[in-house]
Protein backbone atom coordinates (compact mmCIF):
# COMPACT_ATOMS: atom_id res chain seq x y z
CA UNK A 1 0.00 0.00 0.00
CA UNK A 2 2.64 2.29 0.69
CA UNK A 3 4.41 1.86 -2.93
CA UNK A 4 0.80 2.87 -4.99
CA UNK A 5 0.55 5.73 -2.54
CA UNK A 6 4.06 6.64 -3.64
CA UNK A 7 2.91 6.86 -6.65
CA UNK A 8 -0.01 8.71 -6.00
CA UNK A 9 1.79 11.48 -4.24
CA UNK A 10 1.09 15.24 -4.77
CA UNK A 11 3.18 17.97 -4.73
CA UNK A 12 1.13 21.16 -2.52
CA UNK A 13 1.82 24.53 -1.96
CA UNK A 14 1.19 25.24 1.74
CA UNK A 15 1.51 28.97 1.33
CA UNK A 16 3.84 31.09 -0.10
CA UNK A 17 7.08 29.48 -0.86
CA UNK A 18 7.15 26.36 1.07
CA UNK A 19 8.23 22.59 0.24
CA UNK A 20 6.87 18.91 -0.36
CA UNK A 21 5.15 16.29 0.76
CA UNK A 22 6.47 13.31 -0.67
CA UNK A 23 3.35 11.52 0.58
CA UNK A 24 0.54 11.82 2.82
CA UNK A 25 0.07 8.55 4.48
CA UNK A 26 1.29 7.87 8.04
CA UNK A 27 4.28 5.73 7.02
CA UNK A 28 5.47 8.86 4.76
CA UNK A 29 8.75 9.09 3.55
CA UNK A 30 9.67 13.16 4.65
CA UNK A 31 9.34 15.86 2.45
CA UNK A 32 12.17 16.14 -0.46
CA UNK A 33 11.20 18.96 -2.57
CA UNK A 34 11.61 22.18 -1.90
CA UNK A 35 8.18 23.79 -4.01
CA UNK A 36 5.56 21.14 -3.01
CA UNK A 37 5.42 20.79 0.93
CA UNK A 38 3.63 22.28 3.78
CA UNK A 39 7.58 22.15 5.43
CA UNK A 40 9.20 24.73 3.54
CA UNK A 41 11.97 25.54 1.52
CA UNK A 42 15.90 25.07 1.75
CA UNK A 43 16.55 28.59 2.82
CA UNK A 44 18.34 30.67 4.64
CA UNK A 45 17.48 33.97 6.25
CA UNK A 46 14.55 32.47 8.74
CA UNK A 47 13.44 35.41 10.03
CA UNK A 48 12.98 35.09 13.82
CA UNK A 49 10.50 34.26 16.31
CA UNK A 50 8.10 37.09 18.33
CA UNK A 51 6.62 36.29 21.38
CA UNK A 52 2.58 36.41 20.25
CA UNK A 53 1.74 33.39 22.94
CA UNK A 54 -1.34 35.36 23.57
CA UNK A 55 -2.87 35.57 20.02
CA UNK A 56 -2.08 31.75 19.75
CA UNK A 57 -3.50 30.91 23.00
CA UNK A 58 -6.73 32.89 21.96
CA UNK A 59 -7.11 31.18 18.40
CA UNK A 60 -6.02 27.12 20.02
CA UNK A 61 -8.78 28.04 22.35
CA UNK A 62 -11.45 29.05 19.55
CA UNK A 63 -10.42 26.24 17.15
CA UNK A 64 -11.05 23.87 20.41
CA UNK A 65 -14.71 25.40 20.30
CA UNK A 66 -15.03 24.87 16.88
CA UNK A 67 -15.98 20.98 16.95
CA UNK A 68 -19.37 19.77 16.58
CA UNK A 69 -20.74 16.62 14.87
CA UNK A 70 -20.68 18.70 11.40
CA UNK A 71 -18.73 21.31 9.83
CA UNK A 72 -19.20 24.23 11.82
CA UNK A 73 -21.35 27.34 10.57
CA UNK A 74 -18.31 29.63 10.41
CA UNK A 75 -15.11 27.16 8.39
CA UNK A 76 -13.49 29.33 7.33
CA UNK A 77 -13.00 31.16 10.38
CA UNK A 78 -11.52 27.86 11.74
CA UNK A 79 -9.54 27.07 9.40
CA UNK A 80 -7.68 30.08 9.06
CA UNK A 81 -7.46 29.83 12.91
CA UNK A 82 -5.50 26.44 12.33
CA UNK A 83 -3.74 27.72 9.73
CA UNK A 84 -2.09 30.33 11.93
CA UNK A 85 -1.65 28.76 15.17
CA UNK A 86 0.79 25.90 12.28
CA UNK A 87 2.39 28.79 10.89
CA UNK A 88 3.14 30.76 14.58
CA UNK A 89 4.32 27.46 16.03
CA UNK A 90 6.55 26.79 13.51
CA UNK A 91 7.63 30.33 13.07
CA UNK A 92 8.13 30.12 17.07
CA UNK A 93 9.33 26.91 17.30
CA UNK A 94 6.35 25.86 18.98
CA UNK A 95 5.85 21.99 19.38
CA UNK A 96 3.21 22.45 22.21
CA UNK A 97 1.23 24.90 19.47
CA UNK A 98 1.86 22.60 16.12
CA UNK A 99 0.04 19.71 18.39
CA UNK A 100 -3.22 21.62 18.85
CA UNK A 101 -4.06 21.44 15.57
CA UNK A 102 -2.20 17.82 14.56
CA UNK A 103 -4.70 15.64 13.96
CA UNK A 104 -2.00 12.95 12.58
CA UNK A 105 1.49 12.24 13.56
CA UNK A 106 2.53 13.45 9.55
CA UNK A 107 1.44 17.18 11.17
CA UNK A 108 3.86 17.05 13.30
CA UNK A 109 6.91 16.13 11.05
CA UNK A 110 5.54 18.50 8.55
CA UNK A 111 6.30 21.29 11.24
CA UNK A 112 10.00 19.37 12.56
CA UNK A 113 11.29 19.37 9.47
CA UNK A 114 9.64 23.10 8.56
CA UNK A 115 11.46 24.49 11.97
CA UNK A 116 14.73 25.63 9.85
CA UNK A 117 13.69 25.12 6.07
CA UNK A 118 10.38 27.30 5.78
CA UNK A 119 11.40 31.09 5.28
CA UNK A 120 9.29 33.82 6.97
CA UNK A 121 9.46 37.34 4.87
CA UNK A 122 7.32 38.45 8.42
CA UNK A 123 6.14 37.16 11.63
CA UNK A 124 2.75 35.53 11.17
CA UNK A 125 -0.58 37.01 12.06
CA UNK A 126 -4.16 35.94 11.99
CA UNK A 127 -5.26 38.91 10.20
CA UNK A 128 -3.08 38.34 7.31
CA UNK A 129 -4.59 34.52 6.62
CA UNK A 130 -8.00 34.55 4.38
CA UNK A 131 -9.36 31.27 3.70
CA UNK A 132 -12.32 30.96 1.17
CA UNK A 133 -13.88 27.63 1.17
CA UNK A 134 -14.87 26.08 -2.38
CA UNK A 135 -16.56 22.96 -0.91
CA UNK A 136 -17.01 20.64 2.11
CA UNK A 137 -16.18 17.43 0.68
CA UNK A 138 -17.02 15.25 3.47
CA UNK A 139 -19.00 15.84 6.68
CA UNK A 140 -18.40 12.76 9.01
CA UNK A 141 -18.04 13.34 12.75
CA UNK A 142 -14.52 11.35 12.85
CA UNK A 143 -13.41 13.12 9.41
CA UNK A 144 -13.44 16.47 7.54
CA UNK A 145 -12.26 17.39 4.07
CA UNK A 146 -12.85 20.58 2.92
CA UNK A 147 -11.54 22.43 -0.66
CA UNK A 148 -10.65 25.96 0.03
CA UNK A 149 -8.14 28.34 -1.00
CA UNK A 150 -5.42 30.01 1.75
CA UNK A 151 -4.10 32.99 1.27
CA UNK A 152 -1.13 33.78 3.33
CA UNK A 153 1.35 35.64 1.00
CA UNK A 154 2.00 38.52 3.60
CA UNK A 155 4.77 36.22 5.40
CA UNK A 156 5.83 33.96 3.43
CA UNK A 157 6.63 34.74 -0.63
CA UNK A 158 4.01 32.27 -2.73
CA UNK A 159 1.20 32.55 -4.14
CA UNK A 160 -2.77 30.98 -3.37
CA UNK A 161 -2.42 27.71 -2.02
CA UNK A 162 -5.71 25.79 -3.11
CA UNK A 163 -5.52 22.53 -1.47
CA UNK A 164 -7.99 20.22 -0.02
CA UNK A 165 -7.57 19.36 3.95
CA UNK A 166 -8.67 16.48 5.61
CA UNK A 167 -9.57 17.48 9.53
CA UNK A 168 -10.01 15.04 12.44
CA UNK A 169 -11.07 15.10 15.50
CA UNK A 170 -8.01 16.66 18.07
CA UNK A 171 -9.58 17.39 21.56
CA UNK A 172 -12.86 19.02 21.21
CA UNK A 173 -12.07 20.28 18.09
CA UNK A 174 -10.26 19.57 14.41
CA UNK A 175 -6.92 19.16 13.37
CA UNK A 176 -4.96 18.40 10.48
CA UNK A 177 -4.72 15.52 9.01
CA UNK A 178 -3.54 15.33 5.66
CA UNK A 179 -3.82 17.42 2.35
CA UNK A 180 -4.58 16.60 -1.30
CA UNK A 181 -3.96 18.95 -4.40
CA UNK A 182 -7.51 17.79 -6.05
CA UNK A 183 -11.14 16.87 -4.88
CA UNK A 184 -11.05 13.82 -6.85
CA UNK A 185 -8.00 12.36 -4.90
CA UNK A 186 -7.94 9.81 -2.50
CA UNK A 187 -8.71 11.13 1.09
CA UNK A 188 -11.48 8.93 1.73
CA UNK A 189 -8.75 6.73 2.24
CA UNK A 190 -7.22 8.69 4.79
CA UNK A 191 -10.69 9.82 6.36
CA UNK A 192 -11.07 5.67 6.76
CA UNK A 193 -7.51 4.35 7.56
CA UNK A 194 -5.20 7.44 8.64
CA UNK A 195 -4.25 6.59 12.00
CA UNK A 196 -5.27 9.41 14.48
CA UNK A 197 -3.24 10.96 17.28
C-alpha cells in the first residue's frame, strides 16, 4: 500500500514558498522537494521568532470550540485559525502549538522538518490569513475534508495555495490531518484508515 501511494503522491503549496510532501500517508517518507510541501523551503534567512503566545493561545482556544458533529457554521473562520496557530508554532518553534491542531502524527513532522527550512518574509498574524472555502467534501463526525483556498502571502513569498484538507477530530475540536492537491484524490482513504493521534 505504501508503494501505490508513492505513486499517487502530490506535490502542494502550503503557502507562499514552502516545500513537499512526498506523501501523505502515516508511514510517509519526509518531504524532499523544496516547491511542493507544507515544510518549507531550503533557505536561509529564517526570520525570527516574536513572542505572540497570547494571540495563539486565543485562536487554540477558539479552534477547540469549533468541533461539533458537522462542519461548523463559520469554516473558514476555523480554518484560518488552524492555519495560523501551524504557521506561529513553527515560526516560534512551537511543538506544544503545532500539536493543537495535529490531527496525525505526519502534522507534526511536517512542522519538525519546517522548523529551519520554511522562510518567513514576516512574523505571522491571523489577520493576514483569508481562507475561502470552495466545498465541504465530506462531513463525518470522525473526518473532515474541505476544498478551500489560503491565502497567506503577507509572510511567506508564494502565491494561493488551493488545497484540499482532511480534519479530524483533536480534543474538542479539528486538526490536520492530511492534504490533497484535487477533490477527486484519494482522502477517503485517509478519512477511513489514517491513523489518528
Amino acid at each position: 500500500m505504501d508503494d501505490w501511494r508513492r505513486v499517487l503522491a502530490f506535490s502542494i503549496v502550503l503557502g507562499l514558498g514552502v516545500a513537499t510532501i512526498s506523501t501523505l500517508h502515516a508511514e510517509s517518507a519526509p518531504p524532499a522537494s523544496p516547491e511542493d510541501s507544507i515544510v518549507a523551503a531550503d533557505t536561509p534567512g529564517r526570520a525570527g521568532p516574536v513572542a505572540n503566545t497570547a494571540t495563539t493561545t486565543a485562536v487554540v482556544a477558539t479552534i477547540t470550540a469549533a468541533h461539533t458533529a458537522t462542519a461548523p457554521p463559520d469554516l473558514e473562520t476555523m480554518i484560518g485559525d488552524m492555519y495560523f496557530a501551524w504557521f506561529d508554532g513553527v515560526y516560534r518553534r512551537d511543538m506544544a502549538t503545532i500539536e493543537t491542531v495535529a490531527g496525525a502524527d505526519t502534522v507534526i513532522r511536517w512542522a519538525e522538518s519546517a522548523f529551519d527550512s520554511l522562510e518567513f518574509t514576516a512574523a505571522p498574524t491571523r489577520d493576514a490569513i483569508s481562507v475561502t472555502v470552495k466545498r465541504v467534501l465530506l462531513d463525518r463526525s470522525d473526518c473532515l475534508v474541505v476544498s478551500a483556498d489560503v491565502d497567506f502571502r503577507s509572510f511567506i513569498d508564494a502565491d494561493i495555495h488551493s488545497t484540499v484538507d482532511v480534519y479530524f477530530p483533536v480534543g474538542s475540536g479539528w486538526g490536520f490531518a492530511s492534504k490533497y492537491l484535487y477533490e477527486r484524490e484519494l482522502w477517503l482513504v485517509d478519512c477511513d484508515h489514517l491513523a489518528r493521534r
